[in-house]
C-alpha atoms as a PDB file:
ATOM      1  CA  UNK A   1      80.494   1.808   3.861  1.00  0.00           C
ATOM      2  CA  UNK A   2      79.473   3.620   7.368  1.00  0.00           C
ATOM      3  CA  UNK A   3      76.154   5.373   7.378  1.00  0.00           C
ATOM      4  CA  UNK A   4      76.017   9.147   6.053  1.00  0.00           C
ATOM      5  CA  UNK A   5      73.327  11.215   6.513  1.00  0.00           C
ATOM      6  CA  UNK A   6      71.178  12.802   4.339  1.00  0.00           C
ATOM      7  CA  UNK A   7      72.682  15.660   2.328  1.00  0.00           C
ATOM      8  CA  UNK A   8      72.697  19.071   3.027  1.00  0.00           C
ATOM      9  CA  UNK A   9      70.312  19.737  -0.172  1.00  0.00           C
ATOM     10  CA  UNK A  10      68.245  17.622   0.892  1.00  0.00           C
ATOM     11  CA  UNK A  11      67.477  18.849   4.174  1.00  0.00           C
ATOM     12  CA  UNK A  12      67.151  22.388   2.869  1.00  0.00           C
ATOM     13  CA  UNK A  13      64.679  21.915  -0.168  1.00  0.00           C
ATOM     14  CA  UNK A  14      62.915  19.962   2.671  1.00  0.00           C
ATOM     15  CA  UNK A  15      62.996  23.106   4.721  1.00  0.00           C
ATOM     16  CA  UNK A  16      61.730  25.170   1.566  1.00  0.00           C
ATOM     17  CA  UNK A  17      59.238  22.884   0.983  1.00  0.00           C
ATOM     18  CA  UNK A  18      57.580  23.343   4.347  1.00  0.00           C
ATOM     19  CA  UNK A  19      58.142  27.467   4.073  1.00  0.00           C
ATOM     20  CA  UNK A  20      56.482  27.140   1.319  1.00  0.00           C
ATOM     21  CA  UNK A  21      53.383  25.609   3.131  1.00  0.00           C
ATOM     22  CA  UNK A  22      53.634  27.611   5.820  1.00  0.00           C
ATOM     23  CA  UNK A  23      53.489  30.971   4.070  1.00  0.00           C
ATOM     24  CA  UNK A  24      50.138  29.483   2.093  1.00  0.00           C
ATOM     25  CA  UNK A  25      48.696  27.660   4.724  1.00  0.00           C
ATOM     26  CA  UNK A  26      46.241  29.867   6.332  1.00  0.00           C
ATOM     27  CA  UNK A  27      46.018  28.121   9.728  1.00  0.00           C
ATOM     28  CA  UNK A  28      49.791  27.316  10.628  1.00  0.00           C
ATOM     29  CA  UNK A  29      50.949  30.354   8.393  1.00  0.00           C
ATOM     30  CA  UNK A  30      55.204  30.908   8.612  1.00  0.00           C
ATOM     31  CA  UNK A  31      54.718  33.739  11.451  1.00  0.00           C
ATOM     32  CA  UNK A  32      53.771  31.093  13.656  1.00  0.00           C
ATOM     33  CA  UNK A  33      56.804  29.435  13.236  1.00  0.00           C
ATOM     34  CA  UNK A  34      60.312  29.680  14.872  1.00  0.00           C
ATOM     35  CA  UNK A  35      63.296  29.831  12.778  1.00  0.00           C
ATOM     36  CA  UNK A  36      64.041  26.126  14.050  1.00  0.00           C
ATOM     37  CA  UNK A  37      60.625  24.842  12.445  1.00  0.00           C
ATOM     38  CA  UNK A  38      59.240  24.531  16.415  1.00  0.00           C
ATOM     39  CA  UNK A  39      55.580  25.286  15.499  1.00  0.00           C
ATOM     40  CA  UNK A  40      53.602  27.973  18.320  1.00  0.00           C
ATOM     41  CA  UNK A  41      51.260  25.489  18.859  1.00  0.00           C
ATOM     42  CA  UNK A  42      53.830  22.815  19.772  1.00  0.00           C
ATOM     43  CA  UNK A  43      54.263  24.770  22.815  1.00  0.00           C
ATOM     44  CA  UNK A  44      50.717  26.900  23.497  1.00  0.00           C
ATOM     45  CA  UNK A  45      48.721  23.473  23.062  1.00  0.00           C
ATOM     46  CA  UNK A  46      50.000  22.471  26.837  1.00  0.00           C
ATOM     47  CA  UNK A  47      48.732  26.329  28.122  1.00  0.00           C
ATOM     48  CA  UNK A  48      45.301  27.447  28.840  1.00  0.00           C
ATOM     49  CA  UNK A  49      43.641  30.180  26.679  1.00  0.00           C
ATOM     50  CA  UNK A  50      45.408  33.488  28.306  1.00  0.00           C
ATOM     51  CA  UNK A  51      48.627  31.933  28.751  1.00  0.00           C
ATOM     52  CA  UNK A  52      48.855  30.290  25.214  1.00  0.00           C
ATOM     53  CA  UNK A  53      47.937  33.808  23.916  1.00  0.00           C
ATOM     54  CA  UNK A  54      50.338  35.281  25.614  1.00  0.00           C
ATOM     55  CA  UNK A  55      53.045  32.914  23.647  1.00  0.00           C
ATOM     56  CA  UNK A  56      51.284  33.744  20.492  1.00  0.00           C
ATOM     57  CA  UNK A  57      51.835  37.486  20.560  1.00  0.00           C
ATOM     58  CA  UNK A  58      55.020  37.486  21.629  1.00  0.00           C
ATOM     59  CA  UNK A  59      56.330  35.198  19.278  1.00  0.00           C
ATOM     60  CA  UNK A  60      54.573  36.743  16.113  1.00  0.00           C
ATOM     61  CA  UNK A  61      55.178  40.406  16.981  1.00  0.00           C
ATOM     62  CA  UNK A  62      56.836  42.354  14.161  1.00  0.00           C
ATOM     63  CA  UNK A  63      56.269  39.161  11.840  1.00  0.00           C
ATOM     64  CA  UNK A  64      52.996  38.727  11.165  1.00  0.00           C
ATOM     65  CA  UNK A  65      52.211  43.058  10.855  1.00  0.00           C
ATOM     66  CA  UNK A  66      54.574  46.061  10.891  1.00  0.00           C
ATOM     67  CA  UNK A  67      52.770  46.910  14.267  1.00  0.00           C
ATOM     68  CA  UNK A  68      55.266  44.996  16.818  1.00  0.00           C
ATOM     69  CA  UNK A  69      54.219  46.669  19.624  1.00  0.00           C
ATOM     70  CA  UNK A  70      50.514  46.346  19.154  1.00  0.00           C
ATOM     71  CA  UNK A  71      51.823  42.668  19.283  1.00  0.00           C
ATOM     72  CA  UNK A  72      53.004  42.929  22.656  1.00  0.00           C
ATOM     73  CA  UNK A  73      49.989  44.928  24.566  1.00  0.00           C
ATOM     74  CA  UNK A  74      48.058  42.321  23.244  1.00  0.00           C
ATOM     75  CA  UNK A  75      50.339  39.724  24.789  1.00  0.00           C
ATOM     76  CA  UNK A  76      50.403  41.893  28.142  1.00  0.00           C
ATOM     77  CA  UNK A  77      46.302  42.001  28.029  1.00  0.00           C
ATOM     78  CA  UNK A  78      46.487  38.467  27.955  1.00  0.00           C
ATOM     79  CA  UNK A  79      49.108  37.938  30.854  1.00  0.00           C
ATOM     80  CA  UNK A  80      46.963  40.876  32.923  1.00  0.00           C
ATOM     81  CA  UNK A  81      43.649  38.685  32.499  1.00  0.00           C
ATOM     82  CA  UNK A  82      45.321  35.739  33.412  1.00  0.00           C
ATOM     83  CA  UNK A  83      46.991  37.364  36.743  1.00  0.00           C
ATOM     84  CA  UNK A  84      43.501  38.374  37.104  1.00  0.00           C
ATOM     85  CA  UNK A  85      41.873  34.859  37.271  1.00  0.00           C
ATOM     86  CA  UNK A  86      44.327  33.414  38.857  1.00  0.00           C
ATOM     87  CA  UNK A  87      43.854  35.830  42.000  1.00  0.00           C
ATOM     88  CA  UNK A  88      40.087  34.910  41.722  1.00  0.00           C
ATOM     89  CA  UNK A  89      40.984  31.878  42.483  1.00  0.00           C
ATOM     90  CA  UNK A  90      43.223  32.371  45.146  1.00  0.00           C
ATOM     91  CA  UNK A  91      40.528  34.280  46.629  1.00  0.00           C
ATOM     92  CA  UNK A  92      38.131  31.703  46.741  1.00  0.00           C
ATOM     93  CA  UNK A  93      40.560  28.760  47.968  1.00  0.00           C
ATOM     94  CA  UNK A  94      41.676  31.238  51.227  1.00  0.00           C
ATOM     95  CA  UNK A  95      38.333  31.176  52.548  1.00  0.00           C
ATOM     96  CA  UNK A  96      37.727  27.402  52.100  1.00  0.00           C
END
């Protein structure tokens, strides 16, 4: 008999299950996750602080409050302070 995968019920009470953990988990809650199951820190764990952020808002805005766009600025403050340092440092490597 050739190999079949895993049933279809399976895989979705599997993906239940882990809503389910999500939505009462309060440190990986569900508005931190993409509709794949891709996690936000699966991605912002390789960024530094601002530029992690920045992936944070933007993927939780309009899921995690009713205030999407309070979301974003918060995503743009983050993006403007990391433009910020990273023309401090260009300023100190051109006079090296």
């Amino acid at each position: 008999m050739p190999f079949q995968s895993q049933p279809t019920i399976w895989k979705f009470s599997r993906d239940k299950e882990r809503e389910q953990e999500a939505a009462s988990d309060p440190v990986n809650p569900s508005h931190y996750e993409f509709p794949n199951g891709a996690r936000v820190i699966d991605i912002t764990q390789w960024l530094n602080f601002n530029r992690g952020n920045v992936v944070k808002y933007v993927s939780r805005a309009g899921r995690k409050s009713a205030s999407e766009i309070e979301d974003l600025r918060k995503a743009m403050w983050y993006l403007q302070m990391e433009l910020r340092r990273l023309e401090c440092v260009g300023m100190r490597g051109a006079g090296d």
